[in-house]
PDB file of N, CA and C in Angstrom:
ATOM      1  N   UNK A   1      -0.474 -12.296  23.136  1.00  0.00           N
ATOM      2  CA  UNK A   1      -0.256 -10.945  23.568  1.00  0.00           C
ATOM      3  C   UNK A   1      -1.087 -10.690  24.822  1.00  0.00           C
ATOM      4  N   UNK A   2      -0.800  -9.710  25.421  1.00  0.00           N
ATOM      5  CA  UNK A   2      -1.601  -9.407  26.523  1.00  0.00           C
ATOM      6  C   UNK A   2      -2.502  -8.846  26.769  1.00  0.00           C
ATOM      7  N   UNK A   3      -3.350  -8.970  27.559  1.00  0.00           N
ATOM      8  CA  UNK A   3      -4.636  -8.431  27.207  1.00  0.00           C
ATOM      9  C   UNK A   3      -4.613  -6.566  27.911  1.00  0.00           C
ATOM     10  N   UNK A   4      -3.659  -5.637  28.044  1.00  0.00           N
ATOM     11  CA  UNK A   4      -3.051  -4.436  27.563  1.00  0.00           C
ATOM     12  C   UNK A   4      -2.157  -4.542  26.096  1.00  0.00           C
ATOM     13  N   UNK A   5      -1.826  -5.283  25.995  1.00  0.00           N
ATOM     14  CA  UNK A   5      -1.306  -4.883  24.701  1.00  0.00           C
ATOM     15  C   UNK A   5      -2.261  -4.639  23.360  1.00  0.00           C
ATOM     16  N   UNK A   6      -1.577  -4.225  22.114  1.00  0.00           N
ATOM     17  CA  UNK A   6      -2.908  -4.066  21.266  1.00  0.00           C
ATOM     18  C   UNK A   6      -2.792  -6.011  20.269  1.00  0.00           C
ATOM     19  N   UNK A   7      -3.962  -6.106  19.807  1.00  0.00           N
ATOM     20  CA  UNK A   7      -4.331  -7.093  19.157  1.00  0.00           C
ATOM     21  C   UNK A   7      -4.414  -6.974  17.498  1.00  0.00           C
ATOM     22  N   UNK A   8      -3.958  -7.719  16.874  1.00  0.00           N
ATOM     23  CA  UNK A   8      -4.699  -7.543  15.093  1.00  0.00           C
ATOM     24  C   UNK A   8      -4.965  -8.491  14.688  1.00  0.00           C
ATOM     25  N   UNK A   9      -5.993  -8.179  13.935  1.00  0.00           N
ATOM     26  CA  UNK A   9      -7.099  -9.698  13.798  1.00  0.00           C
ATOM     27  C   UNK A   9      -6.614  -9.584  11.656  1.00  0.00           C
ATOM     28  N   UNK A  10      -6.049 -10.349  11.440  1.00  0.00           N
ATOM     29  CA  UNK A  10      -6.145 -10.554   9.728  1.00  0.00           C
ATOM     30  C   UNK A  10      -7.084 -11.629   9.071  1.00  0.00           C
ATOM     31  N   UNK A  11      -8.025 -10.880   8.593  1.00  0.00           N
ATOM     32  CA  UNK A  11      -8.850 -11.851   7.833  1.00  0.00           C
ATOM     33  C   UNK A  11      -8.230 -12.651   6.652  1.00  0.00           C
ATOM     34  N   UNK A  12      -8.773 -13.734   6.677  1.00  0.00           N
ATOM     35  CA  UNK A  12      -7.900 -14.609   5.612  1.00  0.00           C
ATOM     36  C   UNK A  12      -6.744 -15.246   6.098  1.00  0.00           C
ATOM     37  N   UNK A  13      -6.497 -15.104   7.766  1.00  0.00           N
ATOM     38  CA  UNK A  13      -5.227 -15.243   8.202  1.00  0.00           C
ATOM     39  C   UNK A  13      -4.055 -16.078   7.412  1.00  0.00           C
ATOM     40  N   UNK A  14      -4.220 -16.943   5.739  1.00  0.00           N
ATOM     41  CA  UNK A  14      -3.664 -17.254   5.195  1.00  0.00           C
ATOM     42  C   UNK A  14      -3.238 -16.333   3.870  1.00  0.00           C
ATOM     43  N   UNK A  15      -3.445 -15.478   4.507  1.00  0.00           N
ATOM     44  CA  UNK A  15      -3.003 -14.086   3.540  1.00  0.00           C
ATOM     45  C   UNK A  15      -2.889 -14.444   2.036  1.00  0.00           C
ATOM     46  N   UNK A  16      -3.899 -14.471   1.543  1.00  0.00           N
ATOM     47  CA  UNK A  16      -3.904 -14.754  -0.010  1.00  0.00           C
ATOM     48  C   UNK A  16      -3.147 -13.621  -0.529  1.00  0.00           C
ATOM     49  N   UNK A  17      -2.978 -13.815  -2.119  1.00  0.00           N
ATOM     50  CA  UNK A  17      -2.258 -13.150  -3.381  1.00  0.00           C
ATOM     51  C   UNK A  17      -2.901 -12.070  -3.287  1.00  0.00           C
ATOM     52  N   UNK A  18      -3.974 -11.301  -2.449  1.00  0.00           N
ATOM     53  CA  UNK A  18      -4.559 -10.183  -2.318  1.00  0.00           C
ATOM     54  C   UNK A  18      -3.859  -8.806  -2.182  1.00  0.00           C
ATOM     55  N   UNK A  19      -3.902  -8.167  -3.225  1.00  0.00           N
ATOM     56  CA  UNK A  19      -2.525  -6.842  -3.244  1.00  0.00           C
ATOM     57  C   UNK A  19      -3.228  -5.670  -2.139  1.00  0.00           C
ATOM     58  N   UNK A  20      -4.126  -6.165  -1.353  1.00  0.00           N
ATOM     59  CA  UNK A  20      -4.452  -4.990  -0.426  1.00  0.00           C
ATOM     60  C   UNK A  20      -4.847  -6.064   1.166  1.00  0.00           C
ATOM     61  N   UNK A  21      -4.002  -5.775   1.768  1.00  0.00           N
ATOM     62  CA  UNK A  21      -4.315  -6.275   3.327  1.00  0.00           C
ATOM     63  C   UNK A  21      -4.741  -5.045   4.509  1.00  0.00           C
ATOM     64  N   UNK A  22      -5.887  -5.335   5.162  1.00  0.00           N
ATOM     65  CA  UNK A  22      -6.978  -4.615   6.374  1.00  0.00           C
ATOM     66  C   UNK A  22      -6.325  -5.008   7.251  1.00  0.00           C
ATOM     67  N   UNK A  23      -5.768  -4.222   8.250  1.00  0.00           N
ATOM     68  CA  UNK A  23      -4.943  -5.323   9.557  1.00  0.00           C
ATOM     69  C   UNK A  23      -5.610  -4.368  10.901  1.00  0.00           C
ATOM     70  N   UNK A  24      -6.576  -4.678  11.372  1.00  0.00           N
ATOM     71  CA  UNK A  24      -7.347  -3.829  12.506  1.00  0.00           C
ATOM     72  C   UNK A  24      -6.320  -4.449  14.216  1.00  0.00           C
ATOM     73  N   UNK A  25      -6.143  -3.060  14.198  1.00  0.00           N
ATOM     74  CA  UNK A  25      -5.387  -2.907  16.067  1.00  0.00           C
ATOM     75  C   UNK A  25      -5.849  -2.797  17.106  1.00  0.00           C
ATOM     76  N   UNK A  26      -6.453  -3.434  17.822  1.00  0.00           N
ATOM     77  CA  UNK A  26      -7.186  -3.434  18.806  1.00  0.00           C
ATOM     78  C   UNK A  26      -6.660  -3.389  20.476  1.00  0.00           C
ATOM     79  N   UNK A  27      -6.810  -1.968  21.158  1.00  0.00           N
ATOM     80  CA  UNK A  27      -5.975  -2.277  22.353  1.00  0.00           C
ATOM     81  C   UNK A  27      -4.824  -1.044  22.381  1.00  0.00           C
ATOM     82  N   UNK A  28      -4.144  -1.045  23.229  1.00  0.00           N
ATOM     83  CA  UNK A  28      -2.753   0.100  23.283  1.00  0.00           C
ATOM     84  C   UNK A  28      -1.740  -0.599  22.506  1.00  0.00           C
ATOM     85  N   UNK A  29      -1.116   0.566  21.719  1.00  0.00           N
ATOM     86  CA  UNK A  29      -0.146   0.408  20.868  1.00  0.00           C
ATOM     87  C   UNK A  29       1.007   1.022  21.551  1.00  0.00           C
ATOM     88  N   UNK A  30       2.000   0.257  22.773  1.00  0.00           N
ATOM     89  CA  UNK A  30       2.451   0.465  24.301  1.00  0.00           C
ATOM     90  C   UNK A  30       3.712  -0.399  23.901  1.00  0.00           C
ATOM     91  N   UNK A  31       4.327   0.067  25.113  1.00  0.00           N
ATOM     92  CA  UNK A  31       5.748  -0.656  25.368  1.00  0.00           C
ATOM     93  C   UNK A  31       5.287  -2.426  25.501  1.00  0.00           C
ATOM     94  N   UNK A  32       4.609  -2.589  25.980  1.00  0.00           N
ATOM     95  CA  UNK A  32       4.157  -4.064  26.221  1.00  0.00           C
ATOM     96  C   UNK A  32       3.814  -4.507  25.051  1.00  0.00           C
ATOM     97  N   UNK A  33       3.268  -4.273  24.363  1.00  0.00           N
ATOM     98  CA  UNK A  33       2.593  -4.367  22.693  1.00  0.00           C
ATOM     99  C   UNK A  33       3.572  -4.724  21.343  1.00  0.00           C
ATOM    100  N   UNK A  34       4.467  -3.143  21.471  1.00  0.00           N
ATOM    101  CA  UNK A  34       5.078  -3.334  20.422  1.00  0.00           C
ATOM    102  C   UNK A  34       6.105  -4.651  19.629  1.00  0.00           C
ATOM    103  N   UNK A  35       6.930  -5.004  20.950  1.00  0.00           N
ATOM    104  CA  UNK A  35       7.727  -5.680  20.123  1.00  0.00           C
ATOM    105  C   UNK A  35       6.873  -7.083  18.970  1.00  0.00           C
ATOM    106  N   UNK A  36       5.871  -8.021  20.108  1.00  0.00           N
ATOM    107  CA  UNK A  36       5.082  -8.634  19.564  1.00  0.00           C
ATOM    108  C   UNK A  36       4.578  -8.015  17.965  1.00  0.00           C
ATOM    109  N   UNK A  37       3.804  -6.878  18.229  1.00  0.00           N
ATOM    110  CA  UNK A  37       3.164  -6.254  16.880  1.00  0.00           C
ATOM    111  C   UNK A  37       3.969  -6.061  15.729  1.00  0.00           C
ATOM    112  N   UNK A  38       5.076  -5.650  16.370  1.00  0.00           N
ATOM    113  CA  UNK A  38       6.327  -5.144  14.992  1.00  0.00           C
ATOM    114  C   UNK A  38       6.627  -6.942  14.395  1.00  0.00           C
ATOM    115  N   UNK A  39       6.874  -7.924  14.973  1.00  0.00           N
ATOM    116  CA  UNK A  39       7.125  -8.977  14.342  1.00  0.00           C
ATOM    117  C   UNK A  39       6.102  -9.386  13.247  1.00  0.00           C
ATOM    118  N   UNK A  40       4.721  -9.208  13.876  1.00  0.00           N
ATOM    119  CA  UNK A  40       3.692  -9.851  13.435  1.00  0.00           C
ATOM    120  C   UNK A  40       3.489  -8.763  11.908  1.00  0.00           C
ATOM    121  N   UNK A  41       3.682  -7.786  12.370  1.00  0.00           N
ATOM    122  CA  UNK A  41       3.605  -6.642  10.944  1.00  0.00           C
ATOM    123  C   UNK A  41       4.728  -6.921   9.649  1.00  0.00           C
ATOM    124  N   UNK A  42       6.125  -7.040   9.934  1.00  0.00           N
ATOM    125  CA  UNK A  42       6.959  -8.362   9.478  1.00  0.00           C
ATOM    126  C   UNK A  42       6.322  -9.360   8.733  1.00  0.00           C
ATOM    127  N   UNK A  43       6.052  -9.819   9.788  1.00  0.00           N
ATOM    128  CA  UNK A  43       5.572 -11.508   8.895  1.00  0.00           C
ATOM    129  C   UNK A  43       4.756 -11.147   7.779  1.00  0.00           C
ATOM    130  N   UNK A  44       3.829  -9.920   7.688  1.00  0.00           N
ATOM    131  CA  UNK A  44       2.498  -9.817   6.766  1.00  0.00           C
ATOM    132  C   UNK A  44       3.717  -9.166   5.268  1.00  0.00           C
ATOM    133  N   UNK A  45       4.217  -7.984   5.983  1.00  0.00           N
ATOM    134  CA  UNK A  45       5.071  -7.411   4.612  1.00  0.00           C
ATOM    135  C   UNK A  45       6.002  -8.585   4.088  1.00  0.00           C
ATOM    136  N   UNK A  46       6.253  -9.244   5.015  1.00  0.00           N
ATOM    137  CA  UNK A  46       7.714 -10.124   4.046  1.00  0.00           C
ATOM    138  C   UNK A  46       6.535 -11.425   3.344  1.00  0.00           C
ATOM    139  N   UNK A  47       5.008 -11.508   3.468  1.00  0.00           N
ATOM    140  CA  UNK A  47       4.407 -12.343   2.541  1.00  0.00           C
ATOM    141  C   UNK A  47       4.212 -11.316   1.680  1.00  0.00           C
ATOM    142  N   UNK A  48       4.347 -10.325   0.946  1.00  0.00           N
ATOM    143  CA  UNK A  48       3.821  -9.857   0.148  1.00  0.00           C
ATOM    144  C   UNK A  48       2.457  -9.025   0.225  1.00  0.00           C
ATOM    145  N   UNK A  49       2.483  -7.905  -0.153  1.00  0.00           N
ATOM    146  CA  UNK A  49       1.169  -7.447  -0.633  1.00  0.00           C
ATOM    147  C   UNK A  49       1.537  -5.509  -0.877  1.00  0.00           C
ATOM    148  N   UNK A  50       0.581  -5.299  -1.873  1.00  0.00           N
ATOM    149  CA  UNK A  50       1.102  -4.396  -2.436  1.00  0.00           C
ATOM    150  C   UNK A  50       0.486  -3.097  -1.332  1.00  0.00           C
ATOM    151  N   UNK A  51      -0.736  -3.169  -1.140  1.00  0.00           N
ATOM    152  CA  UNK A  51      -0.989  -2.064   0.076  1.00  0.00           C
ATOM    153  C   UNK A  51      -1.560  -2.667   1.661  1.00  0.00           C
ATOM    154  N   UNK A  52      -0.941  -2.227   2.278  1.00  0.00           N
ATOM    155  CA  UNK A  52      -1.324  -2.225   3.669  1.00  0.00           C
ATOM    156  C   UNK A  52      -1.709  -1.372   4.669  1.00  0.00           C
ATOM    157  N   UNK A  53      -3.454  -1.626   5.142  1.00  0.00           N
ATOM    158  CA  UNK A  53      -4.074  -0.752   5.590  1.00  0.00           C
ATOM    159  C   UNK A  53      -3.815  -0.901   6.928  1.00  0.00           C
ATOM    160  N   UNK A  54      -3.822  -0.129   8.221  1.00  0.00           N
ATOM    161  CA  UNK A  54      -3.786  -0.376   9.015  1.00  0.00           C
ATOM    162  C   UNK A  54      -4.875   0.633  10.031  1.00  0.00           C
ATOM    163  N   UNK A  55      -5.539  -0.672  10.459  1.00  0.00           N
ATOM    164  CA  UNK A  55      -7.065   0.200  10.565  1.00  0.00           C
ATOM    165  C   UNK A  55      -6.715   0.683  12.451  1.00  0.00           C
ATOM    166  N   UNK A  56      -6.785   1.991  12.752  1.00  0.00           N
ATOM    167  CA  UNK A  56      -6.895   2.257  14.116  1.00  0.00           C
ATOM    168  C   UNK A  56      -8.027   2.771  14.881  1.00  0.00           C
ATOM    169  N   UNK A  57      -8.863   2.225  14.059  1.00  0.00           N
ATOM    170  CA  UNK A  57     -10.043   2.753  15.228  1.00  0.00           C
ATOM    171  C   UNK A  57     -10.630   2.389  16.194  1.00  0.00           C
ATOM    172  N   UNK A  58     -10.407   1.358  16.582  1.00  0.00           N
ATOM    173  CA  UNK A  58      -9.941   0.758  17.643  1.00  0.00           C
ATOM    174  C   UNK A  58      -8.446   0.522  19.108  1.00  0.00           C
ATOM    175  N   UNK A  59      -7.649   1.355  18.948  1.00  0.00           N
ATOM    176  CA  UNK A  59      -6.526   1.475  19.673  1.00  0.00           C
ATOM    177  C   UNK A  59      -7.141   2.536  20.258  1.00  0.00           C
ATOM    178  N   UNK A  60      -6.567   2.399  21.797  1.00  0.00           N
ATOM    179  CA  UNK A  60      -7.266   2.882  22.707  1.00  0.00           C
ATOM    180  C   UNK A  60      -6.249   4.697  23.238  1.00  0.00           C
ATOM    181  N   UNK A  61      -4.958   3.804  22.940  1.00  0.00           N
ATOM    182  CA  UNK A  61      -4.101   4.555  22.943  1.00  0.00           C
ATOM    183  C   UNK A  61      -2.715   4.249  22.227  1.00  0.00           C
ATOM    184  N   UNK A  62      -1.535   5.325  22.359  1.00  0.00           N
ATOM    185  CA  UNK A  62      -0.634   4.957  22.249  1.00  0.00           C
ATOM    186  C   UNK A  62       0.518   5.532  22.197  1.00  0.00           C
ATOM    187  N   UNK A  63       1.854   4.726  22.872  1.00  0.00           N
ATOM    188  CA  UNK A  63       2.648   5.815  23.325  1.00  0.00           C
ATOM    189  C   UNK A  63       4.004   5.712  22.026  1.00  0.00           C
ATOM    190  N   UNK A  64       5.129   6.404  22.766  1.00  0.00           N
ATOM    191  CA  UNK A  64       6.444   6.127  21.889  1.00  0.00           C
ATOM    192  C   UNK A  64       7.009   4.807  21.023  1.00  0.00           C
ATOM    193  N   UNK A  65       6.646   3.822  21.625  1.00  0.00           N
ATOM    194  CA  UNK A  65       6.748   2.667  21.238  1.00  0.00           C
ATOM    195  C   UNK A  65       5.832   2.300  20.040  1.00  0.00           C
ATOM    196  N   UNK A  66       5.201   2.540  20.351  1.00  0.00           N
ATOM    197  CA  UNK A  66       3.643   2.278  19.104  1.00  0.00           C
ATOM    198  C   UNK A  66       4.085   3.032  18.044  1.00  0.00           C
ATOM    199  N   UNK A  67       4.527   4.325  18.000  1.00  0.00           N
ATOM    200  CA  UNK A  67       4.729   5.097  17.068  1.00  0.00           C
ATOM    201  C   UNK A  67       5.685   4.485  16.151  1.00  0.00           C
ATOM    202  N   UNK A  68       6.584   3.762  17.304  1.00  0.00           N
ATOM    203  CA  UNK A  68       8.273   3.386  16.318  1.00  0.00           C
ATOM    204  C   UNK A  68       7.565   2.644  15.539  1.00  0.00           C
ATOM    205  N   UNK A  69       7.034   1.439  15.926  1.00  0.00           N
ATOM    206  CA  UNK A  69       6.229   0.910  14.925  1.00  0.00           C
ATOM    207  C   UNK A  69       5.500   0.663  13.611  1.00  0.00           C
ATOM    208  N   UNK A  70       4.589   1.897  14.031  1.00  0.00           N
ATOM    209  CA  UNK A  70       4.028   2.698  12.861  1.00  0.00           C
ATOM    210  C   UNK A  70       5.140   3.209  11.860  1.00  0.00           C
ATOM    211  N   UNK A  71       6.057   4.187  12.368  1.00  0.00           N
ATOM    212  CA  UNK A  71       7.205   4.361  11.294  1.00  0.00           C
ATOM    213  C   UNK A  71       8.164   3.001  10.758  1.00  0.00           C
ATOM    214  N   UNK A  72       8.715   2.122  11.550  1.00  0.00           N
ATOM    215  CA  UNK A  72       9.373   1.019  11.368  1.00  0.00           C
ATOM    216  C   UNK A  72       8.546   0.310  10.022  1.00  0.00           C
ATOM    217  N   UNK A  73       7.164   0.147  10.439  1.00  0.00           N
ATOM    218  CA  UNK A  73       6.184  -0.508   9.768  1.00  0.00           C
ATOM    219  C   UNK A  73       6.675   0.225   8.186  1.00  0.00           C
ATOM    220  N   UNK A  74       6.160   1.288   8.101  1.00  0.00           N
ATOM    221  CA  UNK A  74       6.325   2.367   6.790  1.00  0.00           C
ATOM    222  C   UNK A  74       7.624   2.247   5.965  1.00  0.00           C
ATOM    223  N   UNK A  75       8.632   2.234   6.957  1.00  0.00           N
ATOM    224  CA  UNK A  75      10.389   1.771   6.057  1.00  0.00           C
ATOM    225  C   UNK A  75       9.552   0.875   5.448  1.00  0.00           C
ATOM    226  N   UNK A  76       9.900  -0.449   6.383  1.00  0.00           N
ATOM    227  CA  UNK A  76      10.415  -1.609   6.012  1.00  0.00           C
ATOM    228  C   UNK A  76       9.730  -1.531   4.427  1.00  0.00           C
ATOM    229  N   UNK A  77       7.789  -1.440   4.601  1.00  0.00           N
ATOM    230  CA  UNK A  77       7.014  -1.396   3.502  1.00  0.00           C
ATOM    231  C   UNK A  77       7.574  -0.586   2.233  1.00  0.00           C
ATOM    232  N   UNK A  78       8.093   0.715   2.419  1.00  0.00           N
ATOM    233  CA  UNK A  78       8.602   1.102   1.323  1.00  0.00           C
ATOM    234  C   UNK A  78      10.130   0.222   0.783  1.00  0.00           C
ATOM    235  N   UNK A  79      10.645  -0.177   1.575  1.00  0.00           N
ATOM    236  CA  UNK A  79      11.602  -1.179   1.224  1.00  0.00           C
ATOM    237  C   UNK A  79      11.393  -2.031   0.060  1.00  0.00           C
ATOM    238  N   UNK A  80      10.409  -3.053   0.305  1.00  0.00           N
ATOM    239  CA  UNK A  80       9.283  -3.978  -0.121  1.00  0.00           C
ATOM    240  C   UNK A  80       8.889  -3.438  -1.330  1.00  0.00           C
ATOM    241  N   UNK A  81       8.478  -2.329  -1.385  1.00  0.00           N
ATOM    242  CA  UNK A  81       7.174  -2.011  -2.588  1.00  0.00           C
ATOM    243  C   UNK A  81       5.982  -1.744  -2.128  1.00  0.00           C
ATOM    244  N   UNK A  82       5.871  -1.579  -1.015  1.00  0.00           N
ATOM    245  CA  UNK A  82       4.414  -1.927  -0.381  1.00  0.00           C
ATOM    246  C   UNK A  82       4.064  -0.440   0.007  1.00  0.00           C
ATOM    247  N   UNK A  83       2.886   0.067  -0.008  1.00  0.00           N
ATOM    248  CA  UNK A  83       1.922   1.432  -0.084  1.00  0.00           C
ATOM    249  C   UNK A  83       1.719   1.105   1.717  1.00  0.00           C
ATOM    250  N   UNK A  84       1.965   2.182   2.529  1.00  0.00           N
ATOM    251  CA  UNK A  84       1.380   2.010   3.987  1.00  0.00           C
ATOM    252  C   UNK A  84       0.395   2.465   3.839  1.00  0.00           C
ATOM    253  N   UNK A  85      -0.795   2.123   4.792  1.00  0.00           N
ATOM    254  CA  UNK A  85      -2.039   3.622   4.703  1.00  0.00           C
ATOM    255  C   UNK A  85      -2.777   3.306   6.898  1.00  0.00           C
ATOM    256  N   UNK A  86      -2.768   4.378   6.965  1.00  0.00           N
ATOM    257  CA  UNK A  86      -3.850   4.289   8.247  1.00  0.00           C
ATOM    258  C   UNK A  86      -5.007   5.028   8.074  1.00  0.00           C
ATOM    259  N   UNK A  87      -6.085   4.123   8.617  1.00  0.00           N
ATOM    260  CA  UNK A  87      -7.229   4.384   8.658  1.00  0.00           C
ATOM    261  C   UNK A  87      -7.717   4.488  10.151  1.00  0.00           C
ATOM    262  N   UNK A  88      -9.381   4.986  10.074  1.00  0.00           N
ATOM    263  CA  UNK A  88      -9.900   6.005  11.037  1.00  0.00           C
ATOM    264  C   UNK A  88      -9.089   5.865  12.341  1.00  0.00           C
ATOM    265  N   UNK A  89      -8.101   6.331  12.769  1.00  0.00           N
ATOM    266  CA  UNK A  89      -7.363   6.401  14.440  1.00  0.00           C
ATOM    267  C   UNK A  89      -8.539   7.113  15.286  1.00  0.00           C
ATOM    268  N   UNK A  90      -8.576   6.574  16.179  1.00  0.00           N
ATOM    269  CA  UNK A  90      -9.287   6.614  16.872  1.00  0.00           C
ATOM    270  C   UNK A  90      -8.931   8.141  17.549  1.00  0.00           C
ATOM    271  N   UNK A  91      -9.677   9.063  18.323  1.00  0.00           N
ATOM    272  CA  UNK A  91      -9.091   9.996  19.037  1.00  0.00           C
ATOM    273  C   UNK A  91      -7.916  10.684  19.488  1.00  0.00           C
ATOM    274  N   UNK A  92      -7.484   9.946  20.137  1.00  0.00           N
ATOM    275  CA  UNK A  92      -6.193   9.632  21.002  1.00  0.00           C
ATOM    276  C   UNK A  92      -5.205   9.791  20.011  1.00  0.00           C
ATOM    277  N   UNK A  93      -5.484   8.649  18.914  1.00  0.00           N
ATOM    278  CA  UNK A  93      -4.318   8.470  18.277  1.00  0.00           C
ATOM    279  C   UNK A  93      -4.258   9.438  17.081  1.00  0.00           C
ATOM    280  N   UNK A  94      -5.221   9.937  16.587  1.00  0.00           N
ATOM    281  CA  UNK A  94      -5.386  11.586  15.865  1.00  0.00           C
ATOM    282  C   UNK A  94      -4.747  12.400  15.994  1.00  0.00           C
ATOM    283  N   UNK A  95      -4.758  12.891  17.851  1.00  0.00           N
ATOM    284  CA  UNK A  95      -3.989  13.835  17.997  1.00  0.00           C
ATOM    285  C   UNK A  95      -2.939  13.503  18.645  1.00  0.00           C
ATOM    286  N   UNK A  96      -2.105  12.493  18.724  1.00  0.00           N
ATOM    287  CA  UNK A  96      -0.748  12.224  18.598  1.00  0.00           C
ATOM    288  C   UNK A  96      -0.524  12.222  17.449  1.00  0.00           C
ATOM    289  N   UNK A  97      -0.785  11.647  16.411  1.00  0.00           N
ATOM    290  CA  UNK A  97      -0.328  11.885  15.477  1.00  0.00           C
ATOM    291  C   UNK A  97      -0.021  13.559  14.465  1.00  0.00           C
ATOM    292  N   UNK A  98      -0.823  14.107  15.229  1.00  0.00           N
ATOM    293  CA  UNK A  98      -0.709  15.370  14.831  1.00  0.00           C
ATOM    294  C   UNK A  98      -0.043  15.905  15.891  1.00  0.00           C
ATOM    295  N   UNK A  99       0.061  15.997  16.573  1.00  0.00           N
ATOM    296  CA  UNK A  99       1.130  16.928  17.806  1.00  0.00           C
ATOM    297  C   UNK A  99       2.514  16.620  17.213  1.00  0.00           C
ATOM    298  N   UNK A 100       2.614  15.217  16.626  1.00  0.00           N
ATOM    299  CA  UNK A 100       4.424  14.833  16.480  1.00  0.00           C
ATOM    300  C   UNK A 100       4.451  15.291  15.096  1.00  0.00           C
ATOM    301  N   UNK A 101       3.350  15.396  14.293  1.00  0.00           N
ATOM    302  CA  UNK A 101       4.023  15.649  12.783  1.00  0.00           C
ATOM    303  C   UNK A 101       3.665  14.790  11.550  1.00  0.00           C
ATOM    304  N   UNK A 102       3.374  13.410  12.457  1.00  0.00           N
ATOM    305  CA  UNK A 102       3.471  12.379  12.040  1.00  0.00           C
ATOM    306  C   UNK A 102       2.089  12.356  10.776  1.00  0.00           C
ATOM    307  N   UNK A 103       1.165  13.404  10.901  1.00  0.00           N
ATOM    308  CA  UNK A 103       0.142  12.980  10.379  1.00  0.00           C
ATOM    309  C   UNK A 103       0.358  13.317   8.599  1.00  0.00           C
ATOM    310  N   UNK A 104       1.585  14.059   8.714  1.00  0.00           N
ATOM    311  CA  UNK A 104       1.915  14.652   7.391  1.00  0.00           C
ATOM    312  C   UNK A 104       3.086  13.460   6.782  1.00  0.00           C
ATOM    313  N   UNK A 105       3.373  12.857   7.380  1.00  0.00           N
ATOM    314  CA  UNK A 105       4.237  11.626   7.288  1.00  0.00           C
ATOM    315  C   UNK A 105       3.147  10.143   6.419  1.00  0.00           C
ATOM    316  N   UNK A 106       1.957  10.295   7.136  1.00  0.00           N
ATOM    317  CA  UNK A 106       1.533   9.206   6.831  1.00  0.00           C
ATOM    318  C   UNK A 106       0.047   9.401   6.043  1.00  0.00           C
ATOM    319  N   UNK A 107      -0.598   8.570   4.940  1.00  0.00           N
ATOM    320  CA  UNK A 107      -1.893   8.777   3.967  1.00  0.00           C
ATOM    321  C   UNK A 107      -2.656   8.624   5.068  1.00  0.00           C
ATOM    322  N   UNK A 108      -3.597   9.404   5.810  1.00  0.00           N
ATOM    323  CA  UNK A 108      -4.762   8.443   6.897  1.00  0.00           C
ATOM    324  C   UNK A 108      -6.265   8.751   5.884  1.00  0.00           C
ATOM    325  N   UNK A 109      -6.966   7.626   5.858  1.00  0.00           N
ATOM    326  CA  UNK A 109      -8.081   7.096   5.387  1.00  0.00           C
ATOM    327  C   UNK A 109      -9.096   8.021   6.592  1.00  0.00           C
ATOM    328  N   UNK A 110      -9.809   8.352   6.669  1.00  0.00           N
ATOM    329  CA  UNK A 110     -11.229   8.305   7.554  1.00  0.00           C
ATOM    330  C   UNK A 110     -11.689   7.052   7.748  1.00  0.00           C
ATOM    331  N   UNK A 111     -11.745   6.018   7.265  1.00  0.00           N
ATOM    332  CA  UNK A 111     -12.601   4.808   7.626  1.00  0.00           C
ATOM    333  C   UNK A 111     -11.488   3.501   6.960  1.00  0.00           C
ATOM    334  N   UNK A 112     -11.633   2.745   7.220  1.00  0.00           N
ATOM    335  CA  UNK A 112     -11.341   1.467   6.770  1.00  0.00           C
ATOM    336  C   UNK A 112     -11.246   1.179   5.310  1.00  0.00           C
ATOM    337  N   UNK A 113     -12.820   1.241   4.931  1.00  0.00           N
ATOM    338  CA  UNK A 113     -13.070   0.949   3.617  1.00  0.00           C
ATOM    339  C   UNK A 113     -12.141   1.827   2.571  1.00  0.00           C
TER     340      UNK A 113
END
């Protein structure tokens, strides 16, 4: 990915039988970003796992594209069986998420843990 686009680092990158996956975003969640990210978010739901955190406190920003994402992300997971959750968003992404609505759409954590 590019170094504008955003990054996610998965610990365990062999994604064990663990029914809760941390997936931290690092970077803009941007037209340049997304398509990469949406695959890679894919690959984690179609291994399985029952909740998926998605930590933003780190994304710097993020525009229309990032968002589809975030919602795309949420289908597919309820598709699956899988619980979405976002954790601490950083600024930026706080109040986008609240200007669109979105924040009533989605569980957000304060922190990671």
């Amino acid at each position: 990915m590019t170094s504008a686009g955003a990054t996610i680092g998965i610990p365990g990158a062999a994604l064990p039988a663990d029914p809760t996956i941390i997936i931290r975003l690092v970077g803009a969640l941007d037209l340049a970003a997304a398509p990469a990210l949406r695959e890679r978010l894919i690959g984690v739901l179609d291994r399985g796992t029952s909740l998926l955190i998605l930590d933003l406190s780190r994304v710097l920003s993020c525009d229309v594209s990032g968002l589809a994402v975030l919602i795309g992300t949420q289908r597919r997971a309820r598709h699956l069986g899988t619980v979405v959750r976002l954790a601490a968003p950083s600024p930026p992404v706080t109040e986008l998420l609240r200007s669109t609505g979105l924040d009533r759409s989605f569980t957000i954590y304060p922190d990671p843990a």
